[in-house]
C-alpha atoms as a PDB file:
ATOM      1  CA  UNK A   1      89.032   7.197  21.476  1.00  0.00           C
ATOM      2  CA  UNK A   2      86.842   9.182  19.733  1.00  0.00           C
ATOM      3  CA  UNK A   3      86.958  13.114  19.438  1.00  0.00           C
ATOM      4  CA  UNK A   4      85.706  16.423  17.774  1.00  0.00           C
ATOM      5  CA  UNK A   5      88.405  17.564  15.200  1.00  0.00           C
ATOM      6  CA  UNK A   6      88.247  20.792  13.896  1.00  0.00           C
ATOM      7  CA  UNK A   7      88.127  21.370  10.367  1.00  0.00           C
ATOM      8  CA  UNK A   8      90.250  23.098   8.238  1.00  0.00           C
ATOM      9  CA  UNK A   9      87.809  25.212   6.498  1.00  0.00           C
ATOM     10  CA  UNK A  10      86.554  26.938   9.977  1.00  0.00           C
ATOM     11  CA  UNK A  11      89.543  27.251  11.566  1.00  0.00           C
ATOM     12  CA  UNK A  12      89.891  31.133  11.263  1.00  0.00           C
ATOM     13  CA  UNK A  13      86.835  31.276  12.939  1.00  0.00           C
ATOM     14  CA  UNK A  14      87.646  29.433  15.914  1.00  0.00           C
ATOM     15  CA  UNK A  15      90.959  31.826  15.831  1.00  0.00           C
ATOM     16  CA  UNK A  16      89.646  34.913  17.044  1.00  0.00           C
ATOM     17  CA  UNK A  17      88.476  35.886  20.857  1.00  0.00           C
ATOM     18  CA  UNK A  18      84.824  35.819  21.266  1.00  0.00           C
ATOM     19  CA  UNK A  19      85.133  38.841  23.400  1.00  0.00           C
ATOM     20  CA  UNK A  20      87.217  41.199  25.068  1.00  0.00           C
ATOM     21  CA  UNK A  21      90.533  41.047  25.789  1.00  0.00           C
ATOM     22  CA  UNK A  22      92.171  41.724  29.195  1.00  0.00           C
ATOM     23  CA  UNK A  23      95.683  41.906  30.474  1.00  0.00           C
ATOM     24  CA  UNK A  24      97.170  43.262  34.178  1.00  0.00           C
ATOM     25  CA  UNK A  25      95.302  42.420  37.143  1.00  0.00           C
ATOM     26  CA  UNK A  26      92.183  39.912  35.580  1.00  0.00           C
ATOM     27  CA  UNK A  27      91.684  38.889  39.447  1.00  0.00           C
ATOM     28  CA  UNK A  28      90.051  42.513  40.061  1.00  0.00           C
ATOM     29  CA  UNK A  29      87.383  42.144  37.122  1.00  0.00           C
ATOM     30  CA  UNK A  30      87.103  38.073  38.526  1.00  0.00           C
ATOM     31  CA  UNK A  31      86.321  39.242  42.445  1.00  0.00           C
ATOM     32  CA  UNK A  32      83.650  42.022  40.898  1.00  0.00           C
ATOM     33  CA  UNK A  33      81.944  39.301  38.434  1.00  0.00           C
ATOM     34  CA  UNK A  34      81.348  37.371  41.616  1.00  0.00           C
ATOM     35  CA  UNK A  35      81.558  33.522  39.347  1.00  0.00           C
ATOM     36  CA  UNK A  36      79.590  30.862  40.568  1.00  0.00           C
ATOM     37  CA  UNK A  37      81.875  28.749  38.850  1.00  0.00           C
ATOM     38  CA  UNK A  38      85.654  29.793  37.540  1.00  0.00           C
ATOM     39  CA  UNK A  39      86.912  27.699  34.465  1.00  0.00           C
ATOM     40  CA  UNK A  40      90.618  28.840  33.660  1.00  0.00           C
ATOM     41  CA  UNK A  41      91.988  27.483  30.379  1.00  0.00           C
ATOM     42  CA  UNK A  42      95.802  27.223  29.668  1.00  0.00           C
ATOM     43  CA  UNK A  43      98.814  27.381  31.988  1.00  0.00           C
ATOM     44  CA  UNK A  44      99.178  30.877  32.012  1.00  0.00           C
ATOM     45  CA  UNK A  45      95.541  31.950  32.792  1.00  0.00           C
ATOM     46  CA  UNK A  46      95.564  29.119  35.665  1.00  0.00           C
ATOM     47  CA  UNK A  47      98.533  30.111  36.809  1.00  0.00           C
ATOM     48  CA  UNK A  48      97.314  33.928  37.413  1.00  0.00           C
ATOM     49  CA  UNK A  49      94.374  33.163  38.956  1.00  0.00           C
ATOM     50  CA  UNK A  50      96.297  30.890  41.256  1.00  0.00           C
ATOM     51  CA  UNK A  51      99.133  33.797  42.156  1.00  0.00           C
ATOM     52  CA  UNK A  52      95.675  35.490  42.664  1.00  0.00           C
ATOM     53  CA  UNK A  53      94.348  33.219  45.754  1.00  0.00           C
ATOM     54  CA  UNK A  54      91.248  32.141  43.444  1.00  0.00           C
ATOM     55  CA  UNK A  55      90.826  28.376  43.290  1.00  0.00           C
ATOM     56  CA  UNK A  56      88.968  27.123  40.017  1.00  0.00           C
ATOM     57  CA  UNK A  57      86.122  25.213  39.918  1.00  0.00           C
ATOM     58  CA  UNK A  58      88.187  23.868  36.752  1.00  0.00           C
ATOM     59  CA  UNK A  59      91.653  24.625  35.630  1.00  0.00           C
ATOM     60  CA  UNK A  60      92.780  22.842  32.467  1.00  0.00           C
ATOM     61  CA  UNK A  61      97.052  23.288  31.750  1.00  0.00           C
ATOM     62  CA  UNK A  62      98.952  20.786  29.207  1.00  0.00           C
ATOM     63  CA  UNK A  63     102.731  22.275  30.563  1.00  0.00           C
ATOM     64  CA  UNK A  64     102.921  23.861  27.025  1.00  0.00           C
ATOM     65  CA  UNK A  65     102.633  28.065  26.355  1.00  0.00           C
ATOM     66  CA  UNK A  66     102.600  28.699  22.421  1.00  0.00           C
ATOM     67  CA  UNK A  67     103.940  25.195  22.088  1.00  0.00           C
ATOM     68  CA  UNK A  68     107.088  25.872  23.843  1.00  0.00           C
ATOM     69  CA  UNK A  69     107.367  23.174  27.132  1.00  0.00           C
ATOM     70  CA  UNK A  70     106.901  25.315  29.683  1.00  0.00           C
ATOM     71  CA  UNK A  71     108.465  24.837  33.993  1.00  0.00           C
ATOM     72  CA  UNK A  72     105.739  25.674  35.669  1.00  0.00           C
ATOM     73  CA  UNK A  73     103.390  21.982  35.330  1.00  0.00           C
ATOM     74  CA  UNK A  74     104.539  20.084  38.581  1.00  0.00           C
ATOM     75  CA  UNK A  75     104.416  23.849  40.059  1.00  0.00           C
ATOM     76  CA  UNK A  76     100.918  24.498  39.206  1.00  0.00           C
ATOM     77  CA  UNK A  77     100.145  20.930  39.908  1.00  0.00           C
ATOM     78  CA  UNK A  78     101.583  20.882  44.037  1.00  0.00           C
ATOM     79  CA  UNK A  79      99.922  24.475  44.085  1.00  0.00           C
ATOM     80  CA  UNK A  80      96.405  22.895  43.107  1.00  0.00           C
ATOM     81  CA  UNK A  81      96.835  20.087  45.157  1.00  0.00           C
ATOM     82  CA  UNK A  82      97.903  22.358  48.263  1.00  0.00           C
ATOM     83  CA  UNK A  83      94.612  24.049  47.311  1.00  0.00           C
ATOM     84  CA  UNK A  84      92.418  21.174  47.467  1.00  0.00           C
ATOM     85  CA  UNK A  85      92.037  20.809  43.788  1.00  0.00           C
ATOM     86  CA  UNK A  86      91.299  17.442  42.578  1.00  0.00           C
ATOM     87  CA  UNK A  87      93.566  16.525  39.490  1.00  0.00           C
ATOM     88  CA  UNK A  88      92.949  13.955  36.696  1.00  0.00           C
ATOM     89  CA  UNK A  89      95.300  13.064  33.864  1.00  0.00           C
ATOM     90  CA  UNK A  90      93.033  13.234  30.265  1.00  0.00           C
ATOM     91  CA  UNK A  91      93.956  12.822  26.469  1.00  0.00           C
ATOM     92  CA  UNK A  92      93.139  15.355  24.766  1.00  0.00           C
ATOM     93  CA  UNK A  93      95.145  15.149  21.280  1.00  0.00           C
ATOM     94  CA  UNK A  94      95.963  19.058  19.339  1.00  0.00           C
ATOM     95  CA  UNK A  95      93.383  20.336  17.467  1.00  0.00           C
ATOM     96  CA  UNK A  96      90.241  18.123  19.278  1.00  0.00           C
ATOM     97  CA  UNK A  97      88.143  18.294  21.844  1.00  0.00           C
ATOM     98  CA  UNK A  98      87.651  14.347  23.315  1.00  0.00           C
ATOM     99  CA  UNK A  99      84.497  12.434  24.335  1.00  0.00           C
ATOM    100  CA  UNK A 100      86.753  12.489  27.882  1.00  0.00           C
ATOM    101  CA  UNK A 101      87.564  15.868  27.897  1.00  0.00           C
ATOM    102  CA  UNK A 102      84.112  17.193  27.454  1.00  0.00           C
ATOM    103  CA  UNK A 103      82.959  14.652  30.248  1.00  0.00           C
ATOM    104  CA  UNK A 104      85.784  15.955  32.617  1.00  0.00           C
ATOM    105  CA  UNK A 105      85.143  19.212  31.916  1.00  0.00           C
ATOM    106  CA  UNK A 106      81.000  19.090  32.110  1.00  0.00           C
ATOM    107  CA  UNK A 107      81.486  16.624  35.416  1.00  0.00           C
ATOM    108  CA  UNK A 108      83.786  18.731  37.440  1.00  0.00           C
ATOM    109  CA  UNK A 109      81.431  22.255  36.721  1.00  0.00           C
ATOM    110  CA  UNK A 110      78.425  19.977  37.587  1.00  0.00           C
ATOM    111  CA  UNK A 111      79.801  18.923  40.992  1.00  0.00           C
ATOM    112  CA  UNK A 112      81.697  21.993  41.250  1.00  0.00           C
ATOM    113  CA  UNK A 113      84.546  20.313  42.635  1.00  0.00           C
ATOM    114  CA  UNK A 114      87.834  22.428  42.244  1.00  0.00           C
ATOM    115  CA  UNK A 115      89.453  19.994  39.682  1.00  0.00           C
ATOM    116  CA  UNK A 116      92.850  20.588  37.692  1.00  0.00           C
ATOM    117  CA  UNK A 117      93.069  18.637  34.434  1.00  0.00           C
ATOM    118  CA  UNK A 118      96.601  17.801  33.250  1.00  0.00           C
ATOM    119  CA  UNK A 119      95.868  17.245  29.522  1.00  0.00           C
ATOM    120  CA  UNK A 120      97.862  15.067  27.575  1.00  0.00           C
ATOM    121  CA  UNK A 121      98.024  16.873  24.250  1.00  0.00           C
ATOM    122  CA  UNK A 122      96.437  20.573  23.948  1.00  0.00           C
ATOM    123  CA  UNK A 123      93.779  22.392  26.298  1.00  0.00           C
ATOM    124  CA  UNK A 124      93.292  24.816  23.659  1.00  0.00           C
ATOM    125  CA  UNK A 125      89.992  24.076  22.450  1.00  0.00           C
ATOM    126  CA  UNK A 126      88.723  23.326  25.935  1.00  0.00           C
ATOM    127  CA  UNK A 127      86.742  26.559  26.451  1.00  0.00           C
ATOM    128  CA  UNK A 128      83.925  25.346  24.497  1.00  0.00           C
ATOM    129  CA  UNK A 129      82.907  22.619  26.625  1.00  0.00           C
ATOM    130  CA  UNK A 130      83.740  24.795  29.786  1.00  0.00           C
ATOM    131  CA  UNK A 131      81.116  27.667  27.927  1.00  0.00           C
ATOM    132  CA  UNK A 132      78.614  24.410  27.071  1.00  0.00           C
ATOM    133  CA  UNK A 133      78.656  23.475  30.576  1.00  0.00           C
ATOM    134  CA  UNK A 134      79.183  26.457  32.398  1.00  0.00           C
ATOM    135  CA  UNK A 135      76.285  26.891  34.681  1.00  0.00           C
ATOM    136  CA  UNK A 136      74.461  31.153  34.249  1.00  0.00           C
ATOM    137  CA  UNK A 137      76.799  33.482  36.103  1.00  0.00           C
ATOM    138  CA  UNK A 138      80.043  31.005  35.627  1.00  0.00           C
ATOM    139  CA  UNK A 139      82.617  32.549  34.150  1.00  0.00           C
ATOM    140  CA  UNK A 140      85.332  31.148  31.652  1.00  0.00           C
ATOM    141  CA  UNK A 141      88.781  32.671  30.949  1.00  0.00           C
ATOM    142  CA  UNK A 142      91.399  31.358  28.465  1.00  0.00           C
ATOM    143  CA  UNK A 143      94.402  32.766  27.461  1.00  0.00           C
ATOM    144  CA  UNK A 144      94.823  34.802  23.590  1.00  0.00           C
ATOM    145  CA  UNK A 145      98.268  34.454  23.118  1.00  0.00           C
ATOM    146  CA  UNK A 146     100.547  37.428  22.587  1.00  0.00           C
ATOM    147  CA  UNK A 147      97.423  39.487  23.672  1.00  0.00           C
ATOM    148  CA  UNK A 148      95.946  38.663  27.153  1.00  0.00           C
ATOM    149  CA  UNK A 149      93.376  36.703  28.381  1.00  0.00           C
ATOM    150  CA  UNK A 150      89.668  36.297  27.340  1.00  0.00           C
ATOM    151  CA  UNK A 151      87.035  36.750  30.226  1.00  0.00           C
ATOM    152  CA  UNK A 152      83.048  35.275  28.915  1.00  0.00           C
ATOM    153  CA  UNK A 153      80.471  35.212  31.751  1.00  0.00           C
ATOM    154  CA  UNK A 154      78.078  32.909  30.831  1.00  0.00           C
ATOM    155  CA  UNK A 155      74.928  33.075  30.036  1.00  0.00           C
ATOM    156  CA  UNK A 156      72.483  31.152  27.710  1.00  0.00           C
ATOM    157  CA  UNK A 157      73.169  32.638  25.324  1.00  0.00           C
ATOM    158  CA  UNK A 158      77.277  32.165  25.343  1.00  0.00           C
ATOM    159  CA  UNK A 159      76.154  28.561  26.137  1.00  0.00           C
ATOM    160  CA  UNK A 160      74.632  27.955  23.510  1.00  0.00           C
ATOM    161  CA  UNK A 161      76.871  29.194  21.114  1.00  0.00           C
ATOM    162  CA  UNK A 162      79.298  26.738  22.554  1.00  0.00           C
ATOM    163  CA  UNK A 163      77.348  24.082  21.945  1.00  0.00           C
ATOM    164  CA  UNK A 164      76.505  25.067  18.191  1.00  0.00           C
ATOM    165  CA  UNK A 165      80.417  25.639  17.926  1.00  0.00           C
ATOM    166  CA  UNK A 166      81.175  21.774  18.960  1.00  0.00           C
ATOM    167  CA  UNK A 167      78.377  20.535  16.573  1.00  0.00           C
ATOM    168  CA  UNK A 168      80.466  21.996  13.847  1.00  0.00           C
ATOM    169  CA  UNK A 169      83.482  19.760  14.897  1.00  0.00           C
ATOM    170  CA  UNK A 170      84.162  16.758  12.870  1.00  0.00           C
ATOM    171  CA  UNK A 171      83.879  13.530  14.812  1.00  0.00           C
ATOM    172  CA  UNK A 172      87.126  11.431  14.370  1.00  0.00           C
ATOM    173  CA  UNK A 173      88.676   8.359  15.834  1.00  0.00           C
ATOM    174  CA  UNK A 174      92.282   8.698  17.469  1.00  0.00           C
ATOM    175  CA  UNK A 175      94.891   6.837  18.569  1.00  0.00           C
END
């Protein structure tokens, strides 16, 4: 399989939020943004939009929170069922972002088809894709641990940033 590792040298970039971050009640600021699409990265941001009643156009949870194994996966996996999410297994190894992953990510915020991905390995890097793909006026949240959660409305700008972000990844072949 092949996939975008991120190099060493830019790391500390990627480390930092690209904008603000919010804790409490994110659903409030979501139901005012209006999204046309919702992309929720990490357990703990889908989770809180789910306690929230929102249903994600994408949702992307690998059962770990600041590599602990977290309780909640099968949870948050009947819950998005119940909800009519479609869910897909991916690989997506630490530290990468796969050919896969950026094709389930771009194909479910295309079709806009509430889709959970249960990633085998790490969502982290996810976001970028989700910003790449994001159509104007989608919205993208992932969690900043120990801090809150980021919330980036889209626009072409933000999307293209993304996409200059994942040309700096390294192409590799794994596993």
């Amino acid at each position: 399989m092949i996939a975008l590792s991120l190099p060493a040298r830019i790391r500390p970039d990627f480390k930092w939020p690209r904008g603000p971050i919010y804790r409490g009640r994110v659903h409030e600021l979501l139901a005012h943004l209006k999204p046309i699409t919702l992309s929720c990265i990490g357990d703990i941001v889908t989770r809180t939009c789910l306690d929230s009643g929102l249903t994600p156009t994408l949702a992307a949870i690998d059962g770990f929170t600041r590599r602990d194994l977290t309780t909640t996966t099968n949870e948050l996996l009947d819950r998005a069922s119940r909800m009519g999410m479609e869910v897909y297994k991916i690989s997506n190894p630490r530290g990468t972002v796969s050919v896969d992953a950026i094709e389930a990510v771009c194909r479910a915020l295309r079709l806009r088809a509430p889709t959970l991905l249960l990633v085998d390995g790490e969502e982290d890097l996810l976001a970028l894709p989700a910003l790449a793909c994001s159509p104007e006026g989608g919205v993208v949240v992932y969690g900043a641990p120990g801090m809150g959660a980021v919330i980036l409305q889209v626009d072409l700008l933000r999307a293209r940033e993304a996409q200059l972000r994942m040309l700096m990844l390294r192409p590799i072949e794994v596993g």
